[in-house]
Protein backbone atom coordinates (compact mmCIF):
# COMPACT_ATOMS: atom_id res chain seq x y z
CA UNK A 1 97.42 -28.24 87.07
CA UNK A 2 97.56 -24.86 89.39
CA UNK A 3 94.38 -22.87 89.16
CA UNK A 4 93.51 -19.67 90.99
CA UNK A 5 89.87 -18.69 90.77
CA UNK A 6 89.53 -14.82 92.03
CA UNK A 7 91.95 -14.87 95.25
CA UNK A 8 92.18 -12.59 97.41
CA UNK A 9 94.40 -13.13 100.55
CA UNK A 10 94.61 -10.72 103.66
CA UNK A 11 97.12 -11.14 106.46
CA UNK A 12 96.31 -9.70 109.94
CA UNK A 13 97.88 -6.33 110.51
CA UNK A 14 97.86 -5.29 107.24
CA UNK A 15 95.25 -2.63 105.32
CA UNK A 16 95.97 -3.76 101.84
CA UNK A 17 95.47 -7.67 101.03
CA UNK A 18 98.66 -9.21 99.55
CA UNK A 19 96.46 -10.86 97.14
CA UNK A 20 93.41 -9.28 95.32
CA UNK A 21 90.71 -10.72 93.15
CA UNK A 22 93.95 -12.77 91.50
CA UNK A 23 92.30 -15.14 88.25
CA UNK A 24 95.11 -17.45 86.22
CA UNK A 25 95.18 -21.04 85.24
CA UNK A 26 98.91 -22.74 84.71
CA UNK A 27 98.72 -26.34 82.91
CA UNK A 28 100.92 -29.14 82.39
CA UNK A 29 104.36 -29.06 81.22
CA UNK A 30 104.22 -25.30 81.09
CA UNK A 31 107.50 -23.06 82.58
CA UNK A 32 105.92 -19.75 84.04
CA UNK A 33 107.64 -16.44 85.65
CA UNK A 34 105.54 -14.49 88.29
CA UNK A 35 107.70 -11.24 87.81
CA UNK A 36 107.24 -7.80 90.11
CA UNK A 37 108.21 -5.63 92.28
CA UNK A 38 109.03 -6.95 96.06
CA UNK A 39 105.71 -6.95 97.81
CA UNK A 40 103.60 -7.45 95.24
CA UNK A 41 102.64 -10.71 95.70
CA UNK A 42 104.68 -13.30 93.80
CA UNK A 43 105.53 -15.22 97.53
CA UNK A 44 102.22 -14.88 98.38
CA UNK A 45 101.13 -17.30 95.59
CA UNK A 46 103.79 -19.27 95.87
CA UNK A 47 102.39 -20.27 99.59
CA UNK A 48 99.28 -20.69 98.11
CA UNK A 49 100.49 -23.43 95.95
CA UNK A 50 101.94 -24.93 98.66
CA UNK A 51 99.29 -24.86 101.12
CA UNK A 52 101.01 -23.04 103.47
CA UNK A 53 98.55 -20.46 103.26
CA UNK A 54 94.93 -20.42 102.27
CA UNK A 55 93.18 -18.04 100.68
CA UNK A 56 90.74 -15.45 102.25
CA UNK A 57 88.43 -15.24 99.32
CA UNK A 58 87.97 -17.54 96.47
CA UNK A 59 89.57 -21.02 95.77
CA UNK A 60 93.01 -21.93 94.76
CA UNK A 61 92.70 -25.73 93.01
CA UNK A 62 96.20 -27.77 92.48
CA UNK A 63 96.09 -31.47 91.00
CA UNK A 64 92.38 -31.07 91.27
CA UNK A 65 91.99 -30.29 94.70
CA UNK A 66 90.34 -27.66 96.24
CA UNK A 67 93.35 -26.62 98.82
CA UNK A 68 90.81 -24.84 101.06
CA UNK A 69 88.72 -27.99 101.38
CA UNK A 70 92.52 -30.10 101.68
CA UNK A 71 92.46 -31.02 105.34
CA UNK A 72 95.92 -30.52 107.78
CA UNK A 73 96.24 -34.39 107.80
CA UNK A 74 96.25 -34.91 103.75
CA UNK A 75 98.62 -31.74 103.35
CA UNK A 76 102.11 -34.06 104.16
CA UNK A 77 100.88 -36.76 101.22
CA UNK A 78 99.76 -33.72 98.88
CA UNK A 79 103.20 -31.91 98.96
CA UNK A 80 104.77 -35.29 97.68
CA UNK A 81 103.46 -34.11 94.27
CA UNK A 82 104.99 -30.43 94.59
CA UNK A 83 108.73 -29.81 95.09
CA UNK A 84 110.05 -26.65 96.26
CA UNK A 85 113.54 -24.50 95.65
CA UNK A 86 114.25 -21.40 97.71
CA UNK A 87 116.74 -18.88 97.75
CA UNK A 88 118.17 -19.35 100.87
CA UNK A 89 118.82 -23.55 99.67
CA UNK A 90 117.73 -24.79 103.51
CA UNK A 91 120.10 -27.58 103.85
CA UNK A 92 120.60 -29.58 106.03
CA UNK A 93 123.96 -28.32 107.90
CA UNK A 94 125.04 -31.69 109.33
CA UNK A 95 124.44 -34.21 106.57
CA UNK A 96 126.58 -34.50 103.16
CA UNK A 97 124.72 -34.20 99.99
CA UNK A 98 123.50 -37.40 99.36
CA UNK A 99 121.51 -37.51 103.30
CA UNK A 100 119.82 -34.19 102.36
CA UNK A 101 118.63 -35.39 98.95
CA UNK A 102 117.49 -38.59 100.76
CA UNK A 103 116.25 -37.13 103.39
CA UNK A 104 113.17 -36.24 101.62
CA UNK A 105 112.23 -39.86 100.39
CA UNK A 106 113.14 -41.33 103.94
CA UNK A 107 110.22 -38.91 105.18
CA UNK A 108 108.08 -40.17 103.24
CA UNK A 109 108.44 -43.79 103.69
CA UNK A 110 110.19 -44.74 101.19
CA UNK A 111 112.37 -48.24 100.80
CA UNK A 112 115.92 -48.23 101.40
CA UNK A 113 116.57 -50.08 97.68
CA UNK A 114 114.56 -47.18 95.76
CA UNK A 115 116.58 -44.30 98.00
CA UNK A 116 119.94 -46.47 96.80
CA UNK A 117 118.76 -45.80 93.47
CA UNK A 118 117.36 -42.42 92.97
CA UNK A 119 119.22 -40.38 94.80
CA UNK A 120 122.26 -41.01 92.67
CA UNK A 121 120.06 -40.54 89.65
CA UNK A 122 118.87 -37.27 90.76
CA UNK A 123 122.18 -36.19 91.40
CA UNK A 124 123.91 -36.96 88.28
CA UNK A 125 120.61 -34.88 86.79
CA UNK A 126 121.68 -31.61 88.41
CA UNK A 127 125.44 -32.09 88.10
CA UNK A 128 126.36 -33.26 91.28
CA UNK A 129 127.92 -36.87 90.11
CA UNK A 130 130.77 -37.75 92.46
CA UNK A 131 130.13 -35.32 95.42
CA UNK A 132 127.60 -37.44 97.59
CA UNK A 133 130.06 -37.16 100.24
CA UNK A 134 130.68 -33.73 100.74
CA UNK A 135 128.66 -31.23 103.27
CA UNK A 136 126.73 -28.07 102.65
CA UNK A 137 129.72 -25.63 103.88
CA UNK A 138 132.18 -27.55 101.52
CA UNK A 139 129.87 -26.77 98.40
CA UNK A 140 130.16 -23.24 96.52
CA UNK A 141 126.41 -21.16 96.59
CA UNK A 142 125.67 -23.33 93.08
CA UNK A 143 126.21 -26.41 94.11
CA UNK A 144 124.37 -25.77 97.43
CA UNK A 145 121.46 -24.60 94.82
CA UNK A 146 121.74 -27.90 92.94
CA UNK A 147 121.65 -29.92 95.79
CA UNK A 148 118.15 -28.20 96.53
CA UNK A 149 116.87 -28.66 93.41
CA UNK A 150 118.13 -32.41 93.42
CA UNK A 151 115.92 -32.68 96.45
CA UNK A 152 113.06 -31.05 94.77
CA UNK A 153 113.38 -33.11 92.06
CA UNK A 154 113.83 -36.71 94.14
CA UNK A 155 110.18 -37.59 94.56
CA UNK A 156 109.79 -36.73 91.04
CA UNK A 157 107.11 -34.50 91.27
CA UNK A 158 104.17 -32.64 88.76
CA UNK A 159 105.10 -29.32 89.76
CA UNK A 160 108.29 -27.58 91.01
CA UNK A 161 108.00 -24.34 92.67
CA UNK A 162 111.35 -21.31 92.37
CA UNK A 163 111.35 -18.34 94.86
CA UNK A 164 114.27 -16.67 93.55
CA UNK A 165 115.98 -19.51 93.09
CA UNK A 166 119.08 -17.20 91.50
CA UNK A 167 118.94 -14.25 94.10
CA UNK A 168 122.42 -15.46 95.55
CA UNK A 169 124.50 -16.77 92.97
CA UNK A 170 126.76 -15.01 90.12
CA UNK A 171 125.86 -14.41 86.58
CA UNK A 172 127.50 -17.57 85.10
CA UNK A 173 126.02 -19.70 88.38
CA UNK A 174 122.42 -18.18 87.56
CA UNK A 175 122.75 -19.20 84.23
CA UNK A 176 123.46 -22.97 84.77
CA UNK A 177 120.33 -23.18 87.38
CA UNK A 178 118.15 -21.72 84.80
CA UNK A 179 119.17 -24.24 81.76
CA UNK A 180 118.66 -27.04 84.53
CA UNK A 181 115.53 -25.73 85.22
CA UNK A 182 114.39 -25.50 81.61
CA UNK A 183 115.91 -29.42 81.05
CA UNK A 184 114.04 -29.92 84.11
CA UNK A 185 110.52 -28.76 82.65
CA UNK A 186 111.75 -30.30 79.12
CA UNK A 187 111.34 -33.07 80.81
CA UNK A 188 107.37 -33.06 81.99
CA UNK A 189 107.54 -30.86 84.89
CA UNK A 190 105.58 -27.90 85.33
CA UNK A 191 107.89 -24.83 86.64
CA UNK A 192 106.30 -21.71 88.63
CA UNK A 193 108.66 -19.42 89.13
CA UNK A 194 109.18 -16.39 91.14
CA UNK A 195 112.11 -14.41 90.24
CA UNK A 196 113.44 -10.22 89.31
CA UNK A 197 115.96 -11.53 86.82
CA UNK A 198 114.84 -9.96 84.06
CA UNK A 199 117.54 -11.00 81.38
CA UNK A 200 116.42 -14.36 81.91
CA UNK A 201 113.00 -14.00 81.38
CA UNK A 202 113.47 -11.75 77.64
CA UNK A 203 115.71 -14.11 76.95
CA UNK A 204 113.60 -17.53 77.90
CA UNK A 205 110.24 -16.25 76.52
CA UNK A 206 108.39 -18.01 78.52
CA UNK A 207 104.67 -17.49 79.71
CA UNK A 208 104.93 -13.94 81.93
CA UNK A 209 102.44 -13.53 84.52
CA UNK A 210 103.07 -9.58 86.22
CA UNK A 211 102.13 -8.65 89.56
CA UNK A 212 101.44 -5.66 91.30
CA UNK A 213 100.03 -4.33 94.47
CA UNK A 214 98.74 -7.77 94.99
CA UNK A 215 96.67 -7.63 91.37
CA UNK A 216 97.45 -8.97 87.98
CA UNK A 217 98.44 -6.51 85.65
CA UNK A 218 99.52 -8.65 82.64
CA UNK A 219 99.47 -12.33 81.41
CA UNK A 220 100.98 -13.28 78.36
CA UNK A 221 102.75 -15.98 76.76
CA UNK A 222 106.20 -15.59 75.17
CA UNK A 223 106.66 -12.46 77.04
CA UNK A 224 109.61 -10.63 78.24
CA UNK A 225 109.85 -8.94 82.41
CA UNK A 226 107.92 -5.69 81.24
CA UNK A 227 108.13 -2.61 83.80
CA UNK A 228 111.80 -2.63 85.21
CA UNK A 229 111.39 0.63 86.89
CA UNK A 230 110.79 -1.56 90.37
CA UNK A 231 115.01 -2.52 89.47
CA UNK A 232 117.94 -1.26 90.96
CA UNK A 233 120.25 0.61 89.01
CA UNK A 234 124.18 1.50 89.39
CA UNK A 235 124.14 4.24 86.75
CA UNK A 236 124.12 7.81 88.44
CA UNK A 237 120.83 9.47 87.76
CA UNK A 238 121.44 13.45 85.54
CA UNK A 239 120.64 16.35 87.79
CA UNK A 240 117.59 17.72 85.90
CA UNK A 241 117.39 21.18 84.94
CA UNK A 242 121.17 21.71 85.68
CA UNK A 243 121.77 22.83 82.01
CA UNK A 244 119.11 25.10 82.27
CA UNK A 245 119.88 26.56 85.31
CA UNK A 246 123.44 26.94 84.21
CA UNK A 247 122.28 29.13 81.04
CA UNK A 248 120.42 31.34 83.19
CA UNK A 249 123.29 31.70 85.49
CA UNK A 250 125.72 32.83 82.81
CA UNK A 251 122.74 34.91 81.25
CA UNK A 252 121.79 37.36 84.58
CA UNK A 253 126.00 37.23 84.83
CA UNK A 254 126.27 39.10 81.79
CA UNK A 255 123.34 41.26 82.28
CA UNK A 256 124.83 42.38 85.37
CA UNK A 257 128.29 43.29 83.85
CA UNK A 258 126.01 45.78 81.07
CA UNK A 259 124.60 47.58 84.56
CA UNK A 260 127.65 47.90 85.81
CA UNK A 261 128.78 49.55 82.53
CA UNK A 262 125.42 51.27 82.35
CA UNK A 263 126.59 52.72 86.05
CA UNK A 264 130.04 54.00 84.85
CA UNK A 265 128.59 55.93 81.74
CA UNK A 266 129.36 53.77 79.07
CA UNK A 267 127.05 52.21 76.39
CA UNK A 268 126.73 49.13 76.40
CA UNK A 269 125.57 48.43 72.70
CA UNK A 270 128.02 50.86 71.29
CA UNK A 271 130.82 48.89 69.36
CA UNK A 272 134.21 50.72 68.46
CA UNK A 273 136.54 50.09 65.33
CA UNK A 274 139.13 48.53 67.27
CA UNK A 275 136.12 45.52 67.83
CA UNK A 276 136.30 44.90 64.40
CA UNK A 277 138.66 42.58 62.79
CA UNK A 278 140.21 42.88 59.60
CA UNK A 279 137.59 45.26 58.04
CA UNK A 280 134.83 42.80 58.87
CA UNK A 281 132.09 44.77 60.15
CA UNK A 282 129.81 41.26 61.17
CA UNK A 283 132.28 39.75 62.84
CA UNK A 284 132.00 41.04 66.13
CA UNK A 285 133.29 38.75 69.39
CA UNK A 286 130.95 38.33 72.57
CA UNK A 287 134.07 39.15 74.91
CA UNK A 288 133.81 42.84 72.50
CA UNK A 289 130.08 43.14 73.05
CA UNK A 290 127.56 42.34 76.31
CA UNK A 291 124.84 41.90 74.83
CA UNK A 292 126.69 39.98 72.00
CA UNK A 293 127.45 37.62 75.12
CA UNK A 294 123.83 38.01 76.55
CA UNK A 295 122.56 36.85 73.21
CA UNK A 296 125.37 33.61 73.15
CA UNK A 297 123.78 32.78 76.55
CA UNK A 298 120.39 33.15 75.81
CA UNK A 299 120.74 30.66 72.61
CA UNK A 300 122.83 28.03 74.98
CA UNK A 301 119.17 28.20 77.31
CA UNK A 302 117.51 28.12 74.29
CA UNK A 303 119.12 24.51 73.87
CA UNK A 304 119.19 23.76 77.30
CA UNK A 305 116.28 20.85 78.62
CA UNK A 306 113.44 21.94 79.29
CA UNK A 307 112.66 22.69 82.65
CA UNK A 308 109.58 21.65 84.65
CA UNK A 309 107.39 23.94 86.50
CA UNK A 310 108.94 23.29 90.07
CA UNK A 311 112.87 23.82 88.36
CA UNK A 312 111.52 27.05 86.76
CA UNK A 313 110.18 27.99 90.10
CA UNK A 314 113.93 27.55 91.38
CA UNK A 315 115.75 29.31 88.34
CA UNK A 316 113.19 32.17 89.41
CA UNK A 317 114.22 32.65 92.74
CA UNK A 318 117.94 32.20 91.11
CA UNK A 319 117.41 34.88 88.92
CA UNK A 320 115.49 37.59 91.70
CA UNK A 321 118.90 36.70 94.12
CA UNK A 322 121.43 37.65 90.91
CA UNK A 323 119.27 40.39 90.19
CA UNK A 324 119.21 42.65 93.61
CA UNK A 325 123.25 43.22 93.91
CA UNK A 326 122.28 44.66 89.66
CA UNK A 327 119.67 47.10 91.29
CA UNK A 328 122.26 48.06 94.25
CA UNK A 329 124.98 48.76 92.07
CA UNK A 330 123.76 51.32 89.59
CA UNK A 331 121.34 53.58 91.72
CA UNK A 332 123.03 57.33 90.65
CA UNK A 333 122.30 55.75 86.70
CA UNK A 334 118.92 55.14 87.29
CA UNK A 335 118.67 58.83 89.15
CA UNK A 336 120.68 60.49 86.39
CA UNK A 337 118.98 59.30 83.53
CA UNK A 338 115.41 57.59 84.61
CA UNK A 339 114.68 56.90 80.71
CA UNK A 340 117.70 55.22 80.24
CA UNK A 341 117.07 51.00 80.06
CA UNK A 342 119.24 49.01 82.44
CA UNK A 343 118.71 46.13 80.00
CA UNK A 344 121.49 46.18 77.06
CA UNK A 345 119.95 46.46 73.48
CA UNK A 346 120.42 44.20 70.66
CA UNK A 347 123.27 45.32 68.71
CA UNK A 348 122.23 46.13 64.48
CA UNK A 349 124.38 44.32 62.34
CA UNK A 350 125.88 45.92 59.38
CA UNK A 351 126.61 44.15 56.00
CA UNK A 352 129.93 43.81 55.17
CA UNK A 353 131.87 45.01 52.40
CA UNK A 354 133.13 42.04 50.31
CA UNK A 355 136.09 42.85 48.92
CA UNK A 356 138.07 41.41 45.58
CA UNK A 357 141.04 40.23 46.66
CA UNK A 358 142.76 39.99 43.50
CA UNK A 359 142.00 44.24 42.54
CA UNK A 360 144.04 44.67 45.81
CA UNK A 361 147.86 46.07 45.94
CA UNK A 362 150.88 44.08 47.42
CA UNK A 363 150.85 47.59 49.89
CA UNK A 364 147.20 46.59 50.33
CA UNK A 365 147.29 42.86 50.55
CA UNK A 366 150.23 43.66 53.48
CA UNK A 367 148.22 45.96 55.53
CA UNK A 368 150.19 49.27 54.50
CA UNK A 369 149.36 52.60 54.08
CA UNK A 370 149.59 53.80 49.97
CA UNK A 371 151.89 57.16 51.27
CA UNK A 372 154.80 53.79 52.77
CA UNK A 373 157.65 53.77 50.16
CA UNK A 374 159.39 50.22 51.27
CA UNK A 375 158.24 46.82 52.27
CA UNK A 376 160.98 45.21 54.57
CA UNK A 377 161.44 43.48 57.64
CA UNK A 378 160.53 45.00 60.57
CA UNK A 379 162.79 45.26 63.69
């Protein structure tokens, strides 16, 4: 039916050819997507098809004719075999339904007795029984798509041809186009179409034929749309290496409260008894300790994503802007003591002492001292 034998098709004005060294063959009664990005050439073959365009390199055979060979004057009687639906529907803005559908066979010659007859036919095919009357503007976006494929469909041709026949209708809408479509190609018809609905196509499993940069990159049969990175997409992309970033923030923030206690004399790893709750030597709080905070931080950037190299190249420069104000604040430490680290060390743990409940006092269990003679309430 439609067979492309290494196209290649260059417009003027362009570099890149829309079209390059392009090989496929589509037979009867099959129902085939051309899926890809925009630009890559799906509208370009369409045109083909429809010798509207010919091809720069290599042949492009429909029906069994060469279309480069197909002369201007035989074009009109060739497109009689190939129908044609477009996004944009084309109708006729002054003539009801049933005048554009007919339209089409009163081009081509046809009687007024088989125009009498089809066009209802047609019509009650695609849904639009009853509504023969009415005029483009009083039709909703699917029934203006209807009454294009209707006039596709009225000359009863081999092959129908779909740019984005679905681009500007709703969900539901889209849906009842494509099950006419596939009743349509149920039917005989051979379907080429061009589309970036890509539910459709996983769900149809249908013949997939990908395109990009003008090139085939895949052809294969009961396929689904492939590479969607090319969609749209209404979720908000993550802002990468934030987490990371964030760790490092809170890291050099508590590194640069252990300078400043570095500055005022105090040591930073040095934990008191009053840290320690209820006897429990291990069980010591970051808020108590720096470095017991620096060492929370540095486990949450542990976790963190990984950062690539340009990200670590920005926590860097992050880092050497936290860390001059840290270097300003604590020069009479670093004079006073030059051996002294302005880093905080890691703080030793110490075992606890388990302790036996049950061997322990009521004075004990109660928190007071063995010398206390009464246990009462306390004012």
């Amino acid at each position: 039916m439609i067979r492309f034998e290494n196209v290649t098709k260059r417009f003027r004005g362009t570099s890149k050819p829309a079209l390059s060294d392009v090989d496929f063959e589509v037979l009867r009664g099959e129902f085939v997507f051309l899926v890809g990005a925009s630009g890559s050439g799906k509208s370009s073959c369409l045109r083909l098809i429809l010798r509207e365009e010919t091809p720069s390199e290599g042949r492009v055979v429909v029906l069994g004719r060469d279309l480069r060979t197909l002369s201007n004057r035989k074009v009109p009687y060739f497109r009689r075999h190939v129908g044609a639906v477009f996004q944009d529907f084309r109708l006729l803005p002054t003539k009801t339904v049933f005048q554009n559908v007919a339209f089409t066979l009163q081009v081509i010659g046809s009687s007024r007795g088989f125009i009498q007859q089809a066009v209802p036919e047609v019509l009650a095919l695609v849904g639009l029984a009853g509504k023969e009357k009415r005029f483009p503007h009083e039709l909703s976006g699917g029934e203006q798509q209807r009454v294009a494929i209707a006039r596709a469909l009225v000359n009863r041709p081999q092959i129908l041809l779909a740019d984005e026949p679905t681009g500007n209708l709703d969900p539901a809408t889209s849906i009842d186009i494509m099950q006419l479509l596939a009743r349509i190609n149920a039917g005989g018809t051979t379907v080429v179409m061009a589309t970036h609905e890509a539910g459709f196509v996983d769900q149809m499993q249908r013949r997939v034929i990908e395109l990009r940069h003008g090139e085939i990159i895949r052809d294969e049969r009961h396929g689904g749309y492939g590479d969607r990175s090319s969609l749209p997409s209404l979720a908000p992309e993550p802002e990468r290496g934030a987490a990371a970033v964030a760790a490092l923030t809170a890291v050099l923030e508590v590194q640069r409260e252990a300078a400043i206690a570095a500055a005022a004399g105090l040591d930073p790893t040095a934990v008191h008894d009053d840290e320690l709750v209820g006897g429990e030597t291990d069980a010591v709080s970051p808020a108590a300790s720096p470095s017991a905070g620096v060492a929370a931080a540095a486990a949450a950037a542990a976790a963190a994503v990984a950062v690539t190299a340009a990200e670590a190249q920005q926590a860097q420069g992050l880092a050497q802007a936290l860390d001059e104000p840290v270097a300003d604040a604590a020069p009479e430490a670093e004079a006073s003591d030059p051996a002294k680290p302005t880093h905080t060390q890691p703080i030793p743990l110490v075992d606890a002492v388990e302790l036996q409940v049950e061997e322990l006092g009521l004075a004990d269990r109660l928190g007071l001292d063995a010398g206390d003679d009464e246990v009462g309430p306390t004012s």
